[in-house]
N, C-alpha and C. Protein backbone atom coordinates (compact mmCIF):
# COMPACT_ATOMS: atom_id res chain seq x y z
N UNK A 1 0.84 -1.17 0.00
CA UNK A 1 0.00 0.00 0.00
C UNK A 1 0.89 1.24 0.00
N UNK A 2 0.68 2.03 -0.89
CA UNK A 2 1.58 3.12 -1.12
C UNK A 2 0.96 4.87 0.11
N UNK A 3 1.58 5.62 0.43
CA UNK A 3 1.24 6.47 0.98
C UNK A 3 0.90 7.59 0.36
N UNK A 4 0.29 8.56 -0.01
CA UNK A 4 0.21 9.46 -0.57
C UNK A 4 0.30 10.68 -0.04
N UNK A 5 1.06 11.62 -0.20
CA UNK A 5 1.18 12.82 0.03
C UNK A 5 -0.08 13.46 0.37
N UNK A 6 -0.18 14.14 1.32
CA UNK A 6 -1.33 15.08 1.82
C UNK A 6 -1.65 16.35 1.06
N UNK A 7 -2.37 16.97 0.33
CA UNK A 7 -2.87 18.09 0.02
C UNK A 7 -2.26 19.33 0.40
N UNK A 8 -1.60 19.97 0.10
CA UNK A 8 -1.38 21.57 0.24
C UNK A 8 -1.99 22.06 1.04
N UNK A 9 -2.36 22.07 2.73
CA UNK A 9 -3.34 22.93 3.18
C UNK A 9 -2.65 24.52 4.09
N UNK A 10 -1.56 25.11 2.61
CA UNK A 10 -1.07 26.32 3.27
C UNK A 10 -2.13 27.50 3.15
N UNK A 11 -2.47 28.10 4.28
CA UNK A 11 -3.24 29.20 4.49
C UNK A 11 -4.90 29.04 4.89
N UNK A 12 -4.81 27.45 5.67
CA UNK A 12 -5.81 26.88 6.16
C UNK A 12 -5.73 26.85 7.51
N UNK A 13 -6.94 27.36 8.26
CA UNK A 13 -6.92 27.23 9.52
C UNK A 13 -7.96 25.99 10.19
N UNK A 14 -7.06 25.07 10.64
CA UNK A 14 -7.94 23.89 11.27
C UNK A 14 -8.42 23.76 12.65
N UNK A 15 -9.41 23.49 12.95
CA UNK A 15 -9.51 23.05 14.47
C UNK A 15 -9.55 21.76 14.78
N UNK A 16 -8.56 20.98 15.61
CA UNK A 16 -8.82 19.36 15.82
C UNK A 16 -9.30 19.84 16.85
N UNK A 17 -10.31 18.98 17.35
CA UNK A 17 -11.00 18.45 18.79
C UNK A 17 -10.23 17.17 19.11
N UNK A 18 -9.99 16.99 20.57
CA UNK A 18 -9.14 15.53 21.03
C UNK A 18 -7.90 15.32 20.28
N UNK A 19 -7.09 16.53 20.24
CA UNK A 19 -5.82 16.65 19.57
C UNK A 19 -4.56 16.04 20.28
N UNK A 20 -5.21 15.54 21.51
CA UNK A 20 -4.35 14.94 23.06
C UNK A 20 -3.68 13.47 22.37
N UNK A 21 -3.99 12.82 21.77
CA UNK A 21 -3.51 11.47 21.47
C UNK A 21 -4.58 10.88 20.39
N UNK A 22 -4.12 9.48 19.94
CA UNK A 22 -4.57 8.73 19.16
C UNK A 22 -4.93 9.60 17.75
N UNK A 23 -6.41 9.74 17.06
CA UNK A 23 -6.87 10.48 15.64
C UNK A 23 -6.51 11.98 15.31
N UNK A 24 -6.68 12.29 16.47
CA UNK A 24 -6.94 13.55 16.54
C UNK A 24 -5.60 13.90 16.82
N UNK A 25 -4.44 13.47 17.72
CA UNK A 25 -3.12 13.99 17.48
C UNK A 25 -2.65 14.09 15.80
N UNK A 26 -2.60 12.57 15.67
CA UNK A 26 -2.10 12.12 14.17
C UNK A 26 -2.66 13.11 13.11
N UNK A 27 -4.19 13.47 13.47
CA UNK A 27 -4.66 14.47 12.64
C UNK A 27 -4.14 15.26 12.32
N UNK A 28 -3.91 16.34 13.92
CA UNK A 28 -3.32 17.42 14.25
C UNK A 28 -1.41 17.72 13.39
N UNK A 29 -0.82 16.52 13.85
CA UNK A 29 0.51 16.23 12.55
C UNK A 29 0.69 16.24 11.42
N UNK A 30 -0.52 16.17 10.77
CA UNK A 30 -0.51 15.71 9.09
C UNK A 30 -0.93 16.80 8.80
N UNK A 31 -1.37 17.20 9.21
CA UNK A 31 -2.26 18.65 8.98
C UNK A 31 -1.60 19.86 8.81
N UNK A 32 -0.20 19.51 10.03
CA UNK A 32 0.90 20.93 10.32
C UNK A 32 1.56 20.89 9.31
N UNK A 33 1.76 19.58 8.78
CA UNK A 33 3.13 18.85 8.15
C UNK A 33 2.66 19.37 6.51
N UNK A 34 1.52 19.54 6.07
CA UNK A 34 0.70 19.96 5.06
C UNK A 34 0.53 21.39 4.88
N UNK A 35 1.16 22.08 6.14
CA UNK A 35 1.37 23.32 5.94
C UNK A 35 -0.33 24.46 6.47
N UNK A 36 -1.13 23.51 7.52
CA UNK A 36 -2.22 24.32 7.34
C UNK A 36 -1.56 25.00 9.03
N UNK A 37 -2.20 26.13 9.20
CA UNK A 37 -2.28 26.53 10.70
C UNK A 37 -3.28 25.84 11.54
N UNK A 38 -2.84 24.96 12.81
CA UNK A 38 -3.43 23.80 13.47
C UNK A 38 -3.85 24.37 15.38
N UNK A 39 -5.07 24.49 15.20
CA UNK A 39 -5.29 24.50 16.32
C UNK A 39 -5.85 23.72 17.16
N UNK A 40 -5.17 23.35 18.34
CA UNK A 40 -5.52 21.63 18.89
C UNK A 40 -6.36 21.63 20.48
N UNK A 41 -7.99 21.60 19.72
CA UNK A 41 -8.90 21.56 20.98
C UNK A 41 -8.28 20.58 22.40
N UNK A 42 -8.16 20.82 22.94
CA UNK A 42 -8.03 20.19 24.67
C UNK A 42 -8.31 19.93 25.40
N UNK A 43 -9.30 19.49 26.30
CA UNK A 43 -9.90 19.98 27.63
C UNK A 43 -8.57 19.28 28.80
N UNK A 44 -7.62 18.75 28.82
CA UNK A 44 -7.03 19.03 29.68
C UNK A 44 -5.40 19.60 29.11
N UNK A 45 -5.21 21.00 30.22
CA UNK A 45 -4.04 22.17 29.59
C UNK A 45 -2.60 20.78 29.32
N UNK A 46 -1.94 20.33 30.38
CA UNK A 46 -1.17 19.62 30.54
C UNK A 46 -1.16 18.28 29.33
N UNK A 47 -2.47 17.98 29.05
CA UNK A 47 -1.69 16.94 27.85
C UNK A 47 -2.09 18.00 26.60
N UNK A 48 -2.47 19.19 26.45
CA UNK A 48 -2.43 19.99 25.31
C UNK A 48 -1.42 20.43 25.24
N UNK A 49 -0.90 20.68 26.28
CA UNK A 49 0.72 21.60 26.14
C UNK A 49 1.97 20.63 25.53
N UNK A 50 1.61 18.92 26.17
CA UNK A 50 2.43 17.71 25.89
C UNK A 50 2.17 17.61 23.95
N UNK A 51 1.00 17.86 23.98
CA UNK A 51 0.61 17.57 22.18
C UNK A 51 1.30 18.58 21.20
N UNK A 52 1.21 19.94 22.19
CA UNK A 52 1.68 21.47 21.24
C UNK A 52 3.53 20.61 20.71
N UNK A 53 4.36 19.89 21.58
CA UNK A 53 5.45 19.81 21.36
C UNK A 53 6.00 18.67 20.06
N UNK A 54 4.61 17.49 19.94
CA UNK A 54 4.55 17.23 18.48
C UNK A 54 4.04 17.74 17.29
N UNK A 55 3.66 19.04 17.32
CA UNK A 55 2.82 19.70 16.34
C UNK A 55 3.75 20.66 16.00
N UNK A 56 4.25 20.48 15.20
CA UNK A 56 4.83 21.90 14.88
C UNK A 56 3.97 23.00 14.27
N UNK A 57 4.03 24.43 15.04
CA UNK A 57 3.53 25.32 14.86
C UNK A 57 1.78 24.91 15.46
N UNK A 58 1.38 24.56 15.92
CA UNK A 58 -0.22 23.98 16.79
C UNK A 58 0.18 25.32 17.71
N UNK A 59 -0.92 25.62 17.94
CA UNK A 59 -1.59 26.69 18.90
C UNK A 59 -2.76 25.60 19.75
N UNK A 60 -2.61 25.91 21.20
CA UNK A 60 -3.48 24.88 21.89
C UNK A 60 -4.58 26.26 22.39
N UNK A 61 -6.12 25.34 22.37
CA UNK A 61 -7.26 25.99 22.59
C UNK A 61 -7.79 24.85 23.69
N UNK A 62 -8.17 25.29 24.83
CA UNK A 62 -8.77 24.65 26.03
C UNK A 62 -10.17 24.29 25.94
N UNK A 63 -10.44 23.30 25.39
CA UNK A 63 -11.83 23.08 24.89
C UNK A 63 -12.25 22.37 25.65
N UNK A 64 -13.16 22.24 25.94
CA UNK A 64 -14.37 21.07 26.70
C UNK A 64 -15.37 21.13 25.98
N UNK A 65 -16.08 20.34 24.90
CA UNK A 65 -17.37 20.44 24.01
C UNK A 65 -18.19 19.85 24.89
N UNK A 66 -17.78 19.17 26.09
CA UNK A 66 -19.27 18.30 27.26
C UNK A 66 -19.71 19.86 27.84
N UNK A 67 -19.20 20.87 27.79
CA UNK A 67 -19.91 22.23 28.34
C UNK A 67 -19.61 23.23 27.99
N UNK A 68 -20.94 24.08 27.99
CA UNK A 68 -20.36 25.19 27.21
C UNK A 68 -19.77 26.53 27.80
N UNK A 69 -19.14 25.65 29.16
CA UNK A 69 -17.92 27.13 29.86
C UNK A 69 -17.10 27.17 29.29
N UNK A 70 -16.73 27.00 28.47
CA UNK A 70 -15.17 26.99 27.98
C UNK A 70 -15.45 27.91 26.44
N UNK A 71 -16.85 27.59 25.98
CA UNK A 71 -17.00 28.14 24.74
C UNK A 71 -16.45 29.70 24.70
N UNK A 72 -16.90 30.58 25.17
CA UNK A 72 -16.60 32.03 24.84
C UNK A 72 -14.84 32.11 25.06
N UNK A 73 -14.28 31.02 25.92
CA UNK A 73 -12.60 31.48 25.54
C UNK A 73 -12.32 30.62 24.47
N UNK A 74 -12.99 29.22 23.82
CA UNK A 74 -12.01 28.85 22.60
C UNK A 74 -11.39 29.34 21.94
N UNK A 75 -12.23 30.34 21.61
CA UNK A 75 -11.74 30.97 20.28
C UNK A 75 -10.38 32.42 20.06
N UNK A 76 -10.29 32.53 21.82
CA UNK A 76 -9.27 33.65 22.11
C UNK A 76 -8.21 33.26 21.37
N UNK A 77 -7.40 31.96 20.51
CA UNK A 77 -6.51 31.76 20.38
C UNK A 77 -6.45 32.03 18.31
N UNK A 78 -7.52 32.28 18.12
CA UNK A 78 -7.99 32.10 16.70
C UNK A 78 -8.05 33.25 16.37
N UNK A 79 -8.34 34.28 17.46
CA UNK A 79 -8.78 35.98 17.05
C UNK A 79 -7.68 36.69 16.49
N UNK A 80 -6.74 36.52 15.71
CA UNK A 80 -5.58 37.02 15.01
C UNK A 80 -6.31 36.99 13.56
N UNK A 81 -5.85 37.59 13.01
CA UNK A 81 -6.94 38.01 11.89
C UNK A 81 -6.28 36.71 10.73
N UNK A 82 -7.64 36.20 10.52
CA UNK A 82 -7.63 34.77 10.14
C UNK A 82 -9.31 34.53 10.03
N UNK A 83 -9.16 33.92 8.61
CA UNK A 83 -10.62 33.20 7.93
C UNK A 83 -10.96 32.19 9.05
N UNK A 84 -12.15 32.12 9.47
CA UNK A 84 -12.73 31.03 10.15
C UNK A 84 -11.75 29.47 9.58
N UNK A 85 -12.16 28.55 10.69
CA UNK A 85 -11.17 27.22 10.45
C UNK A 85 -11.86 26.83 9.26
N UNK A 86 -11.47 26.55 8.22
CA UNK A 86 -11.87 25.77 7.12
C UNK A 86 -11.45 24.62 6.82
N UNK A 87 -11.75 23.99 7.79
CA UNK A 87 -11.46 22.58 7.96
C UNK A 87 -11.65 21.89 9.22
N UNK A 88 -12.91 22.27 10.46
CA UNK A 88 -12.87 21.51 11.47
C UNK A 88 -12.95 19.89 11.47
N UNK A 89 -11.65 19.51 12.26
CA UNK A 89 -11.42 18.16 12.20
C UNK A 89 -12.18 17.33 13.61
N UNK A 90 -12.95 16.75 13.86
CA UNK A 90 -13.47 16.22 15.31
C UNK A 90 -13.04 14.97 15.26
N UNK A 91 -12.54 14.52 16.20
CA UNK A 91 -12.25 12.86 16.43
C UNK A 91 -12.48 12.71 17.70
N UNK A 92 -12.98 13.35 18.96
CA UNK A 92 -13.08 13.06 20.24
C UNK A 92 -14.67 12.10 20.12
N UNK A 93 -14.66 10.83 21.03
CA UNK A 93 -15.96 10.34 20.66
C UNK A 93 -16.35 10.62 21.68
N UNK A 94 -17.80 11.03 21.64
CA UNK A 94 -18.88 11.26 22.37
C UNK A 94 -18.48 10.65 24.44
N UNK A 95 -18.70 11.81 25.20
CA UNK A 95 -18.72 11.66 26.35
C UNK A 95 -19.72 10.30 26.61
């Protein structure tokens, strides 16, 4: 089985959800590595900060999607003038 090169995604802004390990890290890698700007939902800081150090260039956002306290700061990390994510990636499964 051959691998294929990932798509060009320079000047794309992504959001992974569950960017902590397993889909959603790997996501979060292929994604950087493709050249898009990667921002890696979290709900806990400590394994987001552990994930920011395989991502090159990942910006970590403190997410919790089980509630919506966290909603009005997600996006503090995105507010740099930048097109909405055009490309939200979700892989966290359901609480």
């Amino acid at each position: 089985m051959s691998r294929q090169r990932p798509p060009d995604r320079t000047g794309r802004t992504v959001l992974v959800t569950g960017a902590t390990s397993g889909l959603g890290l790997a996501s979060a890698r292929a994604l950087a590595r493709a050249g898009a700007r990667v921002l890696l939902g979290a709900r806990d800081p400590g394994r987001g900060k552990a994930a920011l150090e395989q991502v090159p260039g990942g910006e970590l956002v403190e997410l919790d999607l089980a509630t919506t306290c966290t909603s009005p700061a997600a996006p503090t990390p995105a507010r740099r003038p930048t097109p909405r994510p055009s490309s939200p990636t979700c892989s966290s499964p359901p609480s």
